[in-house]
Protein backbone atom coordinates (compact mmCIF):
# COMPACT_ATOMS: atom_id res chain seq x y z
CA UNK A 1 0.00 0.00 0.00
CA UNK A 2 2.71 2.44 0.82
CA UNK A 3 6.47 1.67 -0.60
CA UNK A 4 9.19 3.57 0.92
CA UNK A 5 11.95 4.24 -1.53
CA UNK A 6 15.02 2.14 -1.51
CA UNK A 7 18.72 2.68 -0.05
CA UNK A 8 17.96 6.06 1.43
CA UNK A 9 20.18 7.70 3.66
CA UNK A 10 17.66 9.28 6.29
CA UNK A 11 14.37 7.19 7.29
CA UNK A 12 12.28 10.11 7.84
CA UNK A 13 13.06 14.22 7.37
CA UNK A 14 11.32 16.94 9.21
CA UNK A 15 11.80 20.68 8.95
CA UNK A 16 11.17 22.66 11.75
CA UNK A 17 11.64 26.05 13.79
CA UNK A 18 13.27 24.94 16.95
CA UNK A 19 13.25 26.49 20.37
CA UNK A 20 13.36 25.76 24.02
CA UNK A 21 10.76 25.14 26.52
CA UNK A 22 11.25 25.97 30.20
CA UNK A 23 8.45 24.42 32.61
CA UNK A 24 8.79 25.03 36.49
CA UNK A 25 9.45 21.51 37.84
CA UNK A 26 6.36 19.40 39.66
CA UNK A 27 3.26 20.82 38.02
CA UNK A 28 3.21 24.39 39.52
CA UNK A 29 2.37 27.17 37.75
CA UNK A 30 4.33 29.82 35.68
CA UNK A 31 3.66 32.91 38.12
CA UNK A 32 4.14 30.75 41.04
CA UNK A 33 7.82 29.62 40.06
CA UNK A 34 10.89 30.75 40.88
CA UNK A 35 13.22 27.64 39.19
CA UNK A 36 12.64 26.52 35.79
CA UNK A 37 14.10 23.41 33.67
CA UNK A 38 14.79 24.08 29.80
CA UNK A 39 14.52 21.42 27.50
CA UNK A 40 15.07 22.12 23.38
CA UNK A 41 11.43 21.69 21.63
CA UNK A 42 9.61 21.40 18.40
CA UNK A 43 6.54 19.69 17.03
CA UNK A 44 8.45 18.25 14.24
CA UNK A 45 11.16 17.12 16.41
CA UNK A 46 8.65 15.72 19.13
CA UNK A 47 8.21 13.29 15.93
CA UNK A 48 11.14 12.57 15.05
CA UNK A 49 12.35 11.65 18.23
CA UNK A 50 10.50 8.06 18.46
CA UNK A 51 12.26 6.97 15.18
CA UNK A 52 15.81 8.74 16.46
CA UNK A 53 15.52 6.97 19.70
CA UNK A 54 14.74 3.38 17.99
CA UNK A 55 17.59 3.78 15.65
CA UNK A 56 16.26 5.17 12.38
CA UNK A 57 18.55 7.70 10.70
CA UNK A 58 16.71 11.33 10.95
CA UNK A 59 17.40 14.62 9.48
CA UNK A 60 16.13 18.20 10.59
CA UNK A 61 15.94 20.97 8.83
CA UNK A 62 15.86 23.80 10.16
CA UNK A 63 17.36 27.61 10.82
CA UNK A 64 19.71 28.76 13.44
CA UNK A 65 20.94 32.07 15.10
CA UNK A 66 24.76 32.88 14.73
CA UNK A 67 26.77 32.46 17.76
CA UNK A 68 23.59 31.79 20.12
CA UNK A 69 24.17 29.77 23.29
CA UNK A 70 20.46 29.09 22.75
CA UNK A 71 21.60 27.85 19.78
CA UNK A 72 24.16 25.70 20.95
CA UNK A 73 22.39 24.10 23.46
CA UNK A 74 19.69 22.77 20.79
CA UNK A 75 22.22 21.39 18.88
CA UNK A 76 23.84 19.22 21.89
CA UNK A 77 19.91 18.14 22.39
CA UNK A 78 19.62 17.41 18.78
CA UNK A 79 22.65 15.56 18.72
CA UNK A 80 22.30 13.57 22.39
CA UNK A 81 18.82 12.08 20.35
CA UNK A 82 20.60 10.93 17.51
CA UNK A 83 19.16 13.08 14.99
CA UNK A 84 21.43 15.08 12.02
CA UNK A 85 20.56 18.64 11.36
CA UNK A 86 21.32 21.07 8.52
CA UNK A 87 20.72 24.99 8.60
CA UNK A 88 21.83 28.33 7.90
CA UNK A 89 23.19 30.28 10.83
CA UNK A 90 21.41 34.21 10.67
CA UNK A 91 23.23 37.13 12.06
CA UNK A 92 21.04 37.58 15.29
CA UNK A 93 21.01 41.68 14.21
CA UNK A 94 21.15 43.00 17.77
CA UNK A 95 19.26 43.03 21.13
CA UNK A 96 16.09 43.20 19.06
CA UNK A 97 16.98 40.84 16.03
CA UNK A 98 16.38 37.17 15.61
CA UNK A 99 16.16 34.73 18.36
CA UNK A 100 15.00 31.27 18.96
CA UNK A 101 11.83 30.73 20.05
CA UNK A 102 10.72 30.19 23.48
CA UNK A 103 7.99 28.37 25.01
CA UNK A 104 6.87 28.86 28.52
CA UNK A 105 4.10 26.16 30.20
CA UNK A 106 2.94 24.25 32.87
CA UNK A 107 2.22 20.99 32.65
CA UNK A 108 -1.26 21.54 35.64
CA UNK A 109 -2.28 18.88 38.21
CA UNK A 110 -5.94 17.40 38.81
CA UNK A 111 -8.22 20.40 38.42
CA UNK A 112 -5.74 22.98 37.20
CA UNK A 113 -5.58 22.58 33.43
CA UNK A 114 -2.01 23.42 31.58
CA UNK A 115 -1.54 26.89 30.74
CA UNK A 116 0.89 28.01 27.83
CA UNK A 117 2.35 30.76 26.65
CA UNK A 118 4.49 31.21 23.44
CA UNK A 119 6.63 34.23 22.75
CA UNK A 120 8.18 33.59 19.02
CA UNK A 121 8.91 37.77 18.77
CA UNK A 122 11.84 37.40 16.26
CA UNK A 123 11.50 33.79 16.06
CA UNK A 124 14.36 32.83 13.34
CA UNK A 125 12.70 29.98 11.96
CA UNK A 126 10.23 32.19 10.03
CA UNK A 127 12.84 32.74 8.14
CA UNK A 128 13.34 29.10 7.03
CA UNK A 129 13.79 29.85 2.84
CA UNK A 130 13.85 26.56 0.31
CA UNK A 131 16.92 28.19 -1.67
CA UNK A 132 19.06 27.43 1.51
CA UNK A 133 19.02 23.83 1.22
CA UNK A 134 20.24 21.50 -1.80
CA UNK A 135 17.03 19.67 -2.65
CA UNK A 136 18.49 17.49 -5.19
CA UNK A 137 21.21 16.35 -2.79
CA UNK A 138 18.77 15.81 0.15
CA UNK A 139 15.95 13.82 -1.70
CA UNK A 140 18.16 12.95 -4.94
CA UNK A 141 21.40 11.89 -4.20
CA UNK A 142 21.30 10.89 0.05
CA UNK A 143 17.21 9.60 -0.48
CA UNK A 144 14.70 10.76 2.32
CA UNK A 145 11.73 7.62 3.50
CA UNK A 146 9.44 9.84 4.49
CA UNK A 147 9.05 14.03 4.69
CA UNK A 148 7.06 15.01 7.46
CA UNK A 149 5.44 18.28 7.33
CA UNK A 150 3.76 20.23 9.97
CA UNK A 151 1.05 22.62 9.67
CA UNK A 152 2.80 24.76 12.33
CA UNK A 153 5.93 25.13 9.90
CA UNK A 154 3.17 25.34 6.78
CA UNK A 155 1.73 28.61 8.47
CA UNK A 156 4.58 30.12 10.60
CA UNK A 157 5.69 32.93 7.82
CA UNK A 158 5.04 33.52 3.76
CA UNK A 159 8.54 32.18 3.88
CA UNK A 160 7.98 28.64 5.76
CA UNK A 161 4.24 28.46 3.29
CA UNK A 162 6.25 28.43 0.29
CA UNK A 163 9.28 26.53 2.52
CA UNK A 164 6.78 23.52 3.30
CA UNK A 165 5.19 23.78 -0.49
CA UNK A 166 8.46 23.67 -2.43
CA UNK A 167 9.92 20.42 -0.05
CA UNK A 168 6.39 19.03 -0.81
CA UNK A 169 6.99 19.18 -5.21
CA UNK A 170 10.60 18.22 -4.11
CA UNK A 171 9.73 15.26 -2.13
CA UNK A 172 6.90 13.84 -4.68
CA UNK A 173 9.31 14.29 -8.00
CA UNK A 174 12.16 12.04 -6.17
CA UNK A 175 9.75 9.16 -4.58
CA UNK A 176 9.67 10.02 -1.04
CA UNK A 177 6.27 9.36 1.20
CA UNK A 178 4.71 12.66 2.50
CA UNK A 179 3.44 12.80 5.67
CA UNK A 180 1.41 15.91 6.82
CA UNK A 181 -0.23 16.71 9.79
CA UNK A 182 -2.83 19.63 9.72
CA UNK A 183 -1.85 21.23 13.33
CA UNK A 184 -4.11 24.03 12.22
CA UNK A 185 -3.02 26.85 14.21
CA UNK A 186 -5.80 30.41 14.60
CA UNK A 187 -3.07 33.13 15.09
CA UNK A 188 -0.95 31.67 12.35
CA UNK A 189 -3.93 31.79 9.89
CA UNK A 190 -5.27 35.09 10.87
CA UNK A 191 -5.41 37.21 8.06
CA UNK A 192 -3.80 34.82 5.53
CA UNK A 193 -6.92 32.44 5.26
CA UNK A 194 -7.25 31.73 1.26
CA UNK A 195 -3.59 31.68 0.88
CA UNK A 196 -2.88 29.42 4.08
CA UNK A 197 -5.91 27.28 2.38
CA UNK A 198 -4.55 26.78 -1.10
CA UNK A 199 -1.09 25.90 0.32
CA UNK A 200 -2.39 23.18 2.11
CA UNK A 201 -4.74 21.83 -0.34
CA UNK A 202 -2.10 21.52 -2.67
CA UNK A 203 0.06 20.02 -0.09
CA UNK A 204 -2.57 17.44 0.91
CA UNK A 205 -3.15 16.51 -2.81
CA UNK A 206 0.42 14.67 -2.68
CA UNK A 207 0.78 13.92 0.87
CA UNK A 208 0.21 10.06 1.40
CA UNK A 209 -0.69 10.23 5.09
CA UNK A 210 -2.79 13.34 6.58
CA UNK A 211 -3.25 13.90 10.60
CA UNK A 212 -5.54 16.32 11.89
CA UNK A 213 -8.50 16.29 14.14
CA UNK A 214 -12.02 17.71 13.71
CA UNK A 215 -10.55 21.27 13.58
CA UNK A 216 -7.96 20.99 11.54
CA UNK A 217 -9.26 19.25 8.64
CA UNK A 218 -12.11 21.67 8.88
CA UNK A 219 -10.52 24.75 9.24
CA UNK A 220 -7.74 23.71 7.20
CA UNK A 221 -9.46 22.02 4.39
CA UNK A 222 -12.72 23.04 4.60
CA UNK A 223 -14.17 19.31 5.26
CA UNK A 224 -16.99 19.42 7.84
CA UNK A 225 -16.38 16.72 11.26
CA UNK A 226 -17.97 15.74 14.27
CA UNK A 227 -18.26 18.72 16.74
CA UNK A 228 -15.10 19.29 18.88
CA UNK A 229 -14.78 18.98 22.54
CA UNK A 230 -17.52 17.21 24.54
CA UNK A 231 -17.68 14.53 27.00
CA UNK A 232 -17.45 11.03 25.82
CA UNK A 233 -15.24 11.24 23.03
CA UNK A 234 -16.08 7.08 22.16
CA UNK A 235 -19.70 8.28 21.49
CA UNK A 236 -17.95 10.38 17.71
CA UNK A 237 -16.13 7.60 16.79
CA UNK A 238 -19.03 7.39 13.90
CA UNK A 239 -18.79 10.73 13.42
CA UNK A 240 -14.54 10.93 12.71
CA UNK A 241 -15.25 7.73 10.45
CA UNK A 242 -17.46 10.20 8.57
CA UNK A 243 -15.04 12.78 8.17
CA UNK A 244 -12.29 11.15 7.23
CA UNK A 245 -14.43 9.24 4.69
CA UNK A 246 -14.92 12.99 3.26
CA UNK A 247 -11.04 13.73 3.51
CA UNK A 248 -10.29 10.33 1.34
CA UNK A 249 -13.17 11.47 -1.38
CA UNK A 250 -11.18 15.09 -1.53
CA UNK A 251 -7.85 13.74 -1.48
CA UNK A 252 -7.36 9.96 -3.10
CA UNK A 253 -3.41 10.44 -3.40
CA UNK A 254 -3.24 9.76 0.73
CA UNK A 255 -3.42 6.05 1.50
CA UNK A 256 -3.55 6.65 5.21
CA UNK A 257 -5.71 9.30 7.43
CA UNK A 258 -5.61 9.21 11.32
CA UNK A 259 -6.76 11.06 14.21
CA UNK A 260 -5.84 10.78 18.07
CA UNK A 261 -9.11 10.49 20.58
CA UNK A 262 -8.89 12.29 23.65
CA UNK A 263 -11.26 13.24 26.51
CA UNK A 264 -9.82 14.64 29.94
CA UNK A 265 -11.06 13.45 32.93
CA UNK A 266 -8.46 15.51 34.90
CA UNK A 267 -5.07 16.39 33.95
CA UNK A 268 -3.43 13.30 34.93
CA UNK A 269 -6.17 10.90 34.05
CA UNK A 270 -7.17 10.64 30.32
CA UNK A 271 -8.95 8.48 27.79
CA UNK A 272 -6.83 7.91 24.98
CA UNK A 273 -7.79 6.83 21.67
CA UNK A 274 -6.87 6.43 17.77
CA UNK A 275 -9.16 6.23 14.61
CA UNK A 276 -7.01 5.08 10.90
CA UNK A 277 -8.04 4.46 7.52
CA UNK A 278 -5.40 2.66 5.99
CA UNK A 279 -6.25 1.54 2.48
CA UNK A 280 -9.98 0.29 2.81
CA UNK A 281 -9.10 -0.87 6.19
CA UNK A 282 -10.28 0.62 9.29
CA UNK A 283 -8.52 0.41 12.57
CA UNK A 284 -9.75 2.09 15.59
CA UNK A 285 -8.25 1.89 19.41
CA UNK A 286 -11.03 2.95 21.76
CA UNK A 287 -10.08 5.55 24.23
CA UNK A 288 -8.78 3.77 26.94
CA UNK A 289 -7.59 5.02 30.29
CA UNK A 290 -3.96 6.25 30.79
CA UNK A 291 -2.00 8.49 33.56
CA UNK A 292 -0.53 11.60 32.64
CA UNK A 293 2.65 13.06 33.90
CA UNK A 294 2.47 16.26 31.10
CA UNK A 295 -0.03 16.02 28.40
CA UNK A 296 2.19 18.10 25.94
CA UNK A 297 3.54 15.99 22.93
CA UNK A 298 0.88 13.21 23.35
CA UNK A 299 -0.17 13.83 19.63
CA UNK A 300 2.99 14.10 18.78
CA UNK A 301 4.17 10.80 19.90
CA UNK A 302 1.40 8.76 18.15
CA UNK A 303 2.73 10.57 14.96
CA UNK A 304 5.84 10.07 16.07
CA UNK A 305 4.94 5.88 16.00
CA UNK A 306 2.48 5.92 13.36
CA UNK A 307 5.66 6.81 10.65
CA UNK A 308 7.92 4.41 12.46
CA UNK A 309 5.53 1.76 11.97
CA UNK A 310 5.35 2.38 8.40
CA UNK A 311 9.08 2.89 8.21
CA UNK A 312 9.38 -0.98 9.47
CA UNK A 313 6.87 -1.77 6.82
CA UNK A 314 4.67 -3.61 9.72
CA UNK A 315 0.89 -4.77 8.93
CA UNK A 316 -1.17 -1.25 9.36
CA UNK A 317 -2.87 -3.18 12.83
CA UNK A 318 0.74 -2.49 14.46
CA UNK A 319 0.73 0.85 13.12
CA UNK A 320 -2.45 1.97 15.53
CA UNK A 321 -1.29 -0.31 18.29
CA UNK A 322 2.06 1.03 18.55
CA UNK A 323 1.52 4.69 17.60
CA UNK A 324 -1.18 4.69 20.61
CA UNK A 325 1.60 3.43 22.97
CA UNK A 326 4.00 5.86 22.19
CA UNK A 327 1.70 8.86 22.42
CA UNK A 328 0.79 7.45 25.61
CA UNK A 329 4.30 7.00 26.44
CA UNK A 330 5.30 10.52 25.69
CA UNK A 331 2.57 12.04 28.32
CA UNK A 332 4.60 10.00 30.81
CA UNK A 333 8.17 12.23 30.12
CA UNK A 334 8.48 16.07 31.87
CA UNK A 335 10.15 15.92 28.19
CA UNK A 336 7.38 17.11 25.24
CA UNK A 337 8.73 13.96 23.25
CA UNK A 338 8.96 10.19 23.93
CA UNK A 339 12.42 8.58 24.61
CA UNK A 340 12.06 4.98 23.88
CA UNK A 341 14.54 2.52 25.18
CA UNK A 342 13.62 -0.29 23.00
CA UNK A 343 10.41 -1.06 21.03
CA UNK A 344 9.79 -3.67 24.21
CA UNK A 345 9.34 -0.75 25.72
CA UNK A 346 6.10 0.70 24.02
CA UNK A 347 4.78 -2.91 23.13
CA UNK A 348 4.38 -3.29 26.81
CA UNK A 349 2.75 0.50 27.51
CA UNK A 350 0.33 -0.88 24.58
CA UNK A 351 -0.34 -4.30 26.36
CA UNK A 352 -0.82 -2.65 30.05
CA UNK A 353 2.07 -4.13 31.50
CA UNK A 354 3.86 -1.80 34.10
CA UNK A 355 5.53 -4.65 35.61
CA UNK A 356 9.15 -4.18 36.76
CA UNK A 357 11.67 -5.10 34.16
CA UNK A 358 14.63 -6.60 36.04
């Protein structure tokens, strides 16, 4: 159903606009702390990361500022997961020029929900521009798996848009899968709506696997789906079925379409489901109960596993199974991405074993 190309070099390739998150440590909130831990943080990366940590060769793209400790200290992070990186270093331009982006939550507890607030003033990944990077060597000569693409990145500047659109054409002419998750984002699309549309539709029409929830595909796309929010998320499963049956009509190239089920009892206790056409084939894991440490990079993670699992070429049953394990497993880290020490590891958070392992 879906080949990956031959004798590639890198397994999967994500760009991305990398930052750091700082969190204040057990659960407390952002005006209430006084230490903070840092960690280096995209979306893209948050993928990546399952297939880095299993052993699959990964490649980010992205955009760095010149002689940045910030800087520095993403690389070491980037590195320490096994990943490769290539990008430009910009001239940061002075106290008010280009920066990396930072990211500044709480992960809640019980009845306090996660609060979040971004500040991306000068973020130097908007500037992320396709004629810095040698597509023929990247997807022609070293061979990419799969390109994942990000909504986030799709809408972050006119720069990234036509960034995202041109490693899109690139990816299709040379034979590389194209993943795409919708990660529609309001602020982003604020007064850029028809362009922001067209740049994903066009996207989508070569993309083999699409992500998104209700919103996304909605807002994104312009494909109607089950209201969003609610109690008892099992009771849509119909619903999702419905609109993804819409999404294949509009876009036949994709071959695979999934969305991540989620209701929130509390912070820490969640239901935790998956819905995936594959083919003809349906596969759905109804939300089942699972313990949150820090919800952030849940989604993530099951994209994160979803693209491994086709990277192994497994039967698309594993690809739910596991991709639902290491979303799960990723809410368990203070980290917004899963570290996986083996794929033992996430077969047993998908089996309910917490047993010690001795």
């Amino acid at each position: 159903m879906l080949k990956i190309k031959e004798n590639c070099k890198y397994a999967l390739v994500v760009p991305t606009s990398m930052g750091v998150r700082i969190c204040p440590p057990n659960g407390q909130p952002v005006a209430s702390g006084n230490m903070f831990m840092m960690q280096a943080t995209s979306a893209e990366t948050n993928v990546a990361s399952i297939s880095a940590y299993l052993g699959l060769p990964t490649k980010v793209l992205t955009t760095f500022v010149k002689d940045s400790p910030i800087a520095e200290f993403i690389k070491r992070d980037l590195r320490s997961r096994g990943m490769d990186y290539e990008g430009v270093e910009v001239p940061q331009g002075g106290p008010w020029g280009y920066r990396h982006q930072f990211n500044i939550a709480d992960s809640g507890y019980g009845a306090r929900g996660p609060r979040v607030c971004n500040d991306r003033a000068g973020e130097v990944g908007r500037t992320l521009n396709i004629k810095d990077f040698d597509l023929e060597r990247i997807f022609g000569e070293e061979g990419v798996g799969i390109l994942h693409l990000s909504g986030l990145i799709g809408a972050l500047s006119h720069e990234t848009s036509e960034f995202c659109l041109e490693l899109a054409r690139a990816a299709k002419k040379y034979g590389t899968l194209i993943s795409f998750d919708l990660n529609h984002r309001a602020s982003f699309w604020e007064g850029r709506e028809k362009e922001l549309h067209d740049i994903f539709t066009e996207i989508a029409s070569v993309s083999d696997i699409l992500i998104g929830n209700e919103e996304d595909f909605q807002l994104c796309l312009g494909i109607q789906g089950p209201e969003a929010g609610g109690k008892d998320i099992a009771s849509k499963i119909d619903g999702f079925k419905g609109m993804i049956e819409n999404v294949k009509k509009a876009f036949p190239n994709a071959k695979v379409f999934a969305t991540t089920l989620r209701q929130v009892v509390n912070v820490n206790h969640h239901l935790w489901g998956a819905i995936m056409l594959a083919g003809d084939e349906w596969q759905v894991v109804e939300p089942r109960d699972i313990t949150v440490l820090d919800r952030i990079g849940g989604g993530d993670g099951f994209v994160g596993g979803l693209l491994y699992s086709i990277l192994k070429g497994w039967e698309s049953e594993k690809w739910i199974q596991f991709a639902w394990a290491t979303g799960a497993l990723a809410t368990t880290f203070l980290t917004d991405y899963a570290q996986p020490m083996d794929e033992e590891q996430v077969w047993s958070v998908w089996g309910g074993n917490a047993r010690v392992k001795r």
